[in-house]
Protein backbone atom coordinates (compact mmCIF):
# COMPACT_ATOMS: atom_id res chain seq x y z
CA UNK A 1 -9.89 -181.30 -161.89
CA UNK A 2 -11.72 -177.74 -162.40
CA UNK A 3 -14.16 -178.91 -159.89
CA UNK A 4 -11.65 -179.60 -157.79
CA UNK A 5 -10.09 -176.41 -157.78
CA UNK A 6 -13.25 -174.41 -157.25
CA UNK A 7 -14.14 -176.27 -153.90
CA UNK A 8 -10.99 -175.99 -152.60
CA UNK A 9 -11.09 -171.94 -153.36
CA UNK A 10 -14.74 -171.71 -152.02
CA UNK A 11 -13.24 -173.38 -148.80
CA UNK A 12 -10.12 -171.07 -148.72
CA UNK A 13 -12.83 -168.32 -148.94
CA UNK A 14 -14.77 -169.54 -146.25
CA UNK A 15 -11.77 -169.88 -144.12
CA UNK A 16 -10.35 -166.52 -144.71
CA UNK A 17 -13.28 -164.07 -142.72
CA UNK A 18 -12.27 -166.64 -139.83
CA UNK A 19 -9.14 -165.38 -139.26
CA UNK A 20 -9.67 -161.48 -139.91
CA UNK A 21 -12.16 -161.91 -136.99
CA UNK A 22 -9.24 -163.61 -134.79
CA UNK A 23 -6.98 -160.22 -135.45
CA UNK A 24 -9.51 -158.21 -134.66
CA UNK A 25 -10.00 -160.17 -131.49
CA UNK A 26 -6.72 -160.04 -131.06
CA UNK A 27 -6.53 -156.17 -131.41
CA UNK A 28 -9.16 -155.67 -128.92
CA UNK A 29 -7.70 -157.83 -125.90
CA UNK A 30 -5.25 -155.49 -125.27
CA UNK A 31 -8.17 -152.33 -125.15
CA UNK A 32 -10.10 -155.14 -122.55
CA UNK A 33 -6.98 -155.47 -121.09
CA UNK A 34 -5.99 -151.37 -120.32
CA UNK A 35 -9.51 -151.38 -119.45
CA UNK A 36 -9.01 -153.74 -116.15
CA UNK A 37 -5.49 -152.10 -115.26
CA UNK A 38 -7.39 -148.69 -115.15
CA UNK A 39 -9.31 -149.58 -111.90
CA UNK A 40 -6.19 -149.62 -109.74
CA UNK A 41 -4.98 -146.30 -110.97
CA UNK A 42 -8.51 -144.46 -110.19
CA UNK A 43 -7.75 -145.99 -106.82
CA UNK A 44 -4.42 -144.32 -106.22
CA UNK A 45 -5.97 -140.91 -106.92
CA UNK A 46 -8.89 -141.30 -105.06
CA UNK A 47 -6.30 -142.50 -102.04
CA UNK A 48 -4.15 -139.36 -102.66
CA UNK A 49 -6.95 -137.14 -102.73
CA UNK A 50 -7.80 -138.29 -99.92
CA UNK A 51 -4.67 -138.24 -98.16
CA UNK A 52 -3.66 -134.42 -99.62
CA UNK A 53 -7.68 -133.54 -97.23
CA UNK A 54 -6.18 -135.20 -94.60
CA UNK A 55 -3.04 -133.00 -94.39
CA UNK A 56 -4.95 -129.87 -95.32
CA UNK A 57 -7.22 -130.39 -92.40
CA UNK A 58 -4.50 -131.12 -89.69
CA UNK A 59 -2.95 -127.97 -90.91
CA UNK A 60 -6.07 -126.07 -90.35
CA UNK A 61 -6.31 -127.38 -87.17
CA UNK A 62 -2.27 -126.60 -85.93
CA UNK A 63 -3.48 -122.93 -87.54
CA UNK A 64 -4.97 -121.70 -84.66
CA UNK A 65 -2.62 -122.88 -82.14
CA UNK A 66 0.13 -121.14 -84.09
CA UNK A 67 -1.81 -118.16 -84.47
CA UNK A 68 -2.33 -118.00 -80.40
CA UNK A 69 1.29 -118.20 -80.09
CA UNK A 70 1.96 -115.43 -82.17
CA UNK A 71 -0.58 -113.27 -80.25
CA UNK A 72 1.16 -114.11 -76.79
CA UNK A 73 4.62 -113.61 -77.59
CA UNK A 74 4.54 -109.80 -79.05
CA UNK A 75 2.38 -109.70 -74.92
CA UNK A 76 5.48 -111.10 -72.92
CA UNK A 77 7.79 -109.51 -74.96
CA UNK A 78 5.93 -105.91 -74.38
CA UNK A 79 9.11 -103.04 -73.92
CA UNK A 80 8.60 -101.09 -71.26
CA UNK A 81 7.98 -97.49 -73.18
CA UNK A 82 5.35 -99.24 -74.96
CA UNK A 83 1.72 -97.70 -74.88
CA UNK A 84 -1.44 -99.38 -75.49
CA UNK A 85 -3.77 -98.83 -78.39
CA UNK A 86 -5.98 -96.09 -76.81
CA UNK A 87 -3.91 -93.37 -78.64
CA UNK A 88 -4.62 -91.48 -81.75
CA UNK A 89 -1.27 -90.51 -84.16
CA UNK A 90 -1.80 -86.91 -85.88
CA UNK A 91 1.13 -85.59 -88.23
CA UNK A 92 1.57 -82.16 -87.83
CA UNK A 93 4.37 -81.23 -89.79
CA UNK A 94 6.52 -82.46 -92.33
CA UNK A 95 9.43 -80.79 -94.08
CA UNK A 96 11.91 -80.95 -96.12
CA UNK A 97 15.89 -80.67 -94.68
CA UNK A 98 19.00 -80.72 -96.10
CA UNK A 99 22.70 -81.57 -94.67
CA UNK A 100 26.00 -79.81 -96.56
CA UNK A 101 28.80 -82.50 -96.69
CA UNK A 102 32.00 -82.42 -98.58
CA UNK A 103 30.14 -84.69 -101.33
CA UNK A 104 27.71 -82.69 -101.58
CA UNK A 105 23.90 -82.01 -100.61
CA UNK A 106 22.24 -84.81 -98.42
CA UNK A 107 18.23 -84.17 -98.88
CA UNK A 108 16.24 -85.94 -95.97
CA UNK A 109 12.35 -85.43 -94.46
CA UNK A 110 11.47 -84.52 -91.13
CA UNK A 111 8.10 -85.07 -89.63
CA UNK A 112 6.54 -83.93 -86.46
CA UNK A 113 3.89 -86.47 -84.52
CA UNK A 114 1.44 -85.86 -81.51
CA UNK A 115 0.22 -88.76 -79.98
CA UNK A 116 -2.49 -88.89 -77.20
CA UNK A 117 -5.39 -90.59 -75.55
CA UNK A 118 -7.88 -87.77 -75.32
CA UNK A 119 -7.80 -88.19 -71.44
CA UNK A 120 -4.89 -86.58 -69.86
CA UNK A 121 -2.21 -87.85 -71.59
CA UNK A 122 -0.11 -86.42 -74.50
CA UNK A 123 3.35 -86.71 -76.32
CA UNK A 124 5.29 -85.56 -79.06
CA UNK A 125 8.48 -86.58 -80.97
CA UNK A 126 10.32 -85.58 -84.49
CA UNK A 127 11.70 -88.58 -86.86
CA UNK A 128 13.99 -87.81 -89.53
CA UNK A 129 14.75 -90.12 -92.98
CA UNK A 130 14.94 -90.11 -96.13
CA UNK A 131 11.92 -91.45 -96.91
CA UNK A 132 8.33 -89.88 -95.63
CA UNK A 133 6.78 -93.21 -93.89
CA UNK A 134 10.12 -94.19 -92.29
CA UNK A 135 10.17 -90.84 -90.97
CA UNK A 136 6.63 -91.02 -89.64
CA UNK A 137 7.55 -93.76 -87.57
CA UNK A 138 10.86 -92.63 -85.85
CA UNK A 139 8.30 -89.15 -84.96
CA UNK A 140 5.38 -92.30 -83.48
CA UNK A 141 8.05 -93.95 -81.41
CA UNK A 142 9.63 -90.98 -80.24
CA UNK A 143 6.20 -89.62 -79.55
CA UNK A 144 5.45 -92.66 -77.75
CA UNK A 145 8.20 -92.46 -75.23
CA UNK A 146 7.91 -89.11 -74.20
CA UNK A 147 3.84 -89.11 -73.11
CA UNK A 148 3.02 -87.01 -69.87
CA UNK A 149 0.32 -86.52 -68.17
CA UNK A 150 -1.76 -83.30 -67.88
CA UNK A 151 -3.81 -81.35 -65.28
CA UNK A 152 -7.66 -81.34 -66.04
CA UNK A 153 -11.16 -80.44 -64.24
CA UNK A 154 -13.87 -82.31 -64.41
CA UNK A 155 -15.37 -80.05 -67.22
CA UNK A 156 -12.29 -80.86 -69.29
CA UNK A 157 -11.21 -77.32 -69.41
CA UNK A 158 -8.18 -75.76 -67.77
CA UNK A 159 -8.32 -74.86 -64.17
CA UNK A 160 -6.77 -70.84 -65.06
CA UNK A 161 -5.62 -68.54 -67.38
CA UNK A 162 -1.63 -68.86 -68.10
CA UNK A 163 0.82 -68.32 -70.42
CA UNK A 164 3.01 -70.76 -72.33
CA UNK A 165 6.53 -69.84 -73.10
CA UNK A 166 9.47 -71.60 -75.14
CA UNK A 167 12.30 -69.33 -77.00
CA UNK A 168 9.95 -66.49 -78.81
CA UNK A 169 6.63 -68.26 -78.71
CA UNK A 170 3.90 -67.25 -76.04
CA UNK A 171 0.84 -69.33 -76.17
CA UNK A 172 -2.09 -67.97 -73.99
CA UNK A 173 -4.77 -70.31 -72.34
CA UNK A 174 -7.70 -69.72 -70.77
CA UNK A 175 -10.73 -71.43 -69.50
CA UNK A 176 -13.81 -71.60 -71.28
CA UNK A 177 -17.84 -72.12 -70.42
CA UNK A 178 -19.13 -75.59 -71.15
CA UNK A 179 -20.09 -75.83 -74.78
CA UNK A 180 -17.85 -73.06 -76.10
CA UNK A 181 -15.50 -75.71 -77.88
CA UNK A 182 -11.62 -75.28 -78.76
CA UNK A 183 -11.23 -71.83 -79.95
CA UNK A 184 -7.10 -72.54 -81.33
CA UNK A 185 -5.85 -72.98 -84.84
CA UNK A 186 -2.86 -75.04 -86.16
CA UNK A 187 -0.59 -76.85 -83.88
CA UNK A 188 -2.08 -75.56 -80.80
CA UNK A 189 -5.60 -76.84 -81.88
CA UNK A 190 -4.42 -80.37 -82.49
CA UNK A 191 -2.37 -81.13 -79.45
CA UNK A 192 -5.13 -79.73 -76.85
CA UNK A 193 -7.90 -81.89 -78.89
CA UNK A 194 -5.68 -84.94 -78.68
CA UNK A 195 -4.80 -84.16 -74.75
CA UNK A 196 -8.60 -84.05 -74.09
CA UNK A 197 -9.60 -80.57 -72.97
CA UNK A 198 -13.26 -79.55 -74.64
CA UNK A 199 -13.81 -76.14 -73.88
CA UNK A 200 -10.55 -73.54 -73.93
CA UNK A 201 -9.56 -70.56 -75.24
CA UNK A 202 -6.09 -70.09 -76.99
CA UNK A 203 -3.95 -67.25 -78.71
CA UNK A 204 -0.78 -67.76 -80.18
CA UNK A 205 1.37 -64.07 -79.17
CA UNK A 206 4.85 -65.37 -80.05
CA UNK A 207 6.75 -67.08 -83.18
CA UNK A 208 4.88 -69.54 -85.37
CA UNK A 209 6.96 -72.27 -85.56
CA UNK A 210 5.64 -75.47 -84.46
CA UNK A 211 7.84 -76.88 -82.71
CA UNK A 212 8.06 -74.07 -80.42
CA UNK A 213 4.19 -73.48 -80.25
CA UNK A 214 3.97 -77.09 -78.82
CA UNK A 215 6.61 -76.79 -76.18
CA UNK A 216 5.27 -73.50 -74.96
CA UNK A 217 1.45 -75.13 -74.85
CA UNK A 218 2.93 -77.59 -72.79
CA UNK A 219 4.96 -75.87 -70.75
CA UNK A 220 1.83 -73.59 -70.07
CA UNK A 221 -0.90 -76.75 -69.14
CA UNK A 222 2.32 -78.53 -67.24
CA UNK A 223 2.25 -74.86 -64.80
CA UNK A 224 -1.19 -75.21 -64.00
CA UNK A 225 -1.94 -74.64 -60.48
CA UNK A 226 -3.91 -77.46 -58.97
CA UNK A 227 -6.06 -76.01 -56.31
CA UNK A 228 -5.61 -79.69 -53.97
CA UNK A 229 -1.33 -78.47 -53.98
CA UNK A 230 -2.45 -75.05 -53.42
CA UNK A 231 -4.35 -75.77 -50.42
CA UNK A 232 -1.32 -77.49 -49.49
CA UNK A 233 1.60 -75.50 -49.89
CA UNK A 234 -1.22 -72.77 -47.49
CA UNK A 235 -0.96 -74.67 -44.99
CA UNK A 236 2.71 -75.10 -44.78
CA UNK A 237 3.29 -71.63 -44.88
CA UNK A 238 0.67 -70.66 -42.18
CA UNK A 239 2.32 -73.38 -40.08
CA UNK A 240 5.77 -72.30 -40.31
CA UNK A 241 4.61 -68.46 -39.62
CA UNK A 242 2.43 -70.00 -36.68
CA UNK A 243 5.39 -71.81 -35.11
CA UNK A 244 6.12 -69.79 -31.64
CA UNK A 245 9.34 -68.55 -30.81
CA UNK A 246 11.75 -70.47 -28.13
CA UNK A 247 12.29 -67.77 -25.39
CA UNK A 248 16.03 -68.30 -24.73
């Protein structure tokens, strides 16, 4: 009987290592398993990484038709004060104004802009805010819309000597040799530079403000006398003294 019982335990033993290695097989077919359902899911983010290039490079192609549109419109829709971009902006002043209301104080900026091309043509304007910058502007697109055109020889000089005048500011102008430069200071020196004119000479006989000191330069290079009108305006007076009486 003792016999008996140690075969049968012996076989029990021999039995047993059999089924620890069928759970452990067990426990790995669902790892083998994961392991096959994994191949589809690289799949689905290779195919939306490849469908997120796709719509990056159609929008990088639509860019530059949108971008071409936005350069024509700002073109059609030009306004007609508008200047090109041949002008240079100079500040010339800014300052510091106030406004008594019945609340009080009101504390704002105003700045003073020339604008020109260097070649004839010149402007000015004031802008007023409370802020610096926004001021700046309002003086650039006021300076903008008021650009006129100025007399000049060849030699970029003036063609005589004249005075300026506005309120009690006298500016006086006069034509210089070639290579002499601009011989002005201040206000003066920045709106003739900006206008074009090489080689002048300037004195300032009046009030300094500036504002005054530019409308009486201007008001002096706008009275030039252009010989070509001069000639002119000769000849129509000679004519009408040459015109024979009608004997009655």
């Amino acid at each position: 009987m003792e016999e008996n019982k140690a075969i049968k335990k012996t076989e029990e033993i021999e039995k047993t290592p059999a089924k620890v290695e069928a759970k452990t097989n067990d426990k790995k077919s669902p790892n083998i398993e994961v392991g096959k359902e994994s191949k589809p899911t690289q799949e689905v983010k290779k195919e939306k990484e490849v469908s997120k290039q796709s719509e990056n490079s159609s929008s990088d192609k639509k860019s530059p038709n949108s971008n071409a549109k936005q350069r024509q419109n700002p073109m059609r829709r030009r306004p007609k004060n508008s200047v090109g971009d041949n002008f240079e902006e100079r500040v010339v002043k800014t300052k510091r104004i106030s406004k008594t209301t019945k609340g009080g104080r009101r504390m704002r900026f105003s700045t003073l802009v020339i604008v020109g091309d260097k070649n004839g043509r010149v402007g000015f304007g004031i802008g007023k805010s409370v802020e610096v910058p926004v001021s700046i502007k309002k003086a650039v697109k006021n300076a903008r819309k008021s650009i006129m055109r100025l007399p000049m020889t060849k030699k970029h000089t003036v063609y005589h000597e004249i005075i300026g005048r506005k309120g009690a500011s006298r500016v006086l102008i006069k034509p210089a040799p070639t290579g002499t430069g601009i011989i002005a200071g201040g206000v003066i020196r920045d709106l003739i530079e900006l206008a074009g004119y090489h080689d002048v000479y300037t004195k300032n006989m009046g009030s300094n403000a500036p504002l005054n000191m530019v409308l009486a330069t201007l008001n002096g290079l706008k009275n030039q006398l252009i010989p070509g009108k001069v000639m002119n305006a000769r000849d129509l007076v000679s004519k009408k003294e040459e015109k024979p009486k009608e004997n009655k």
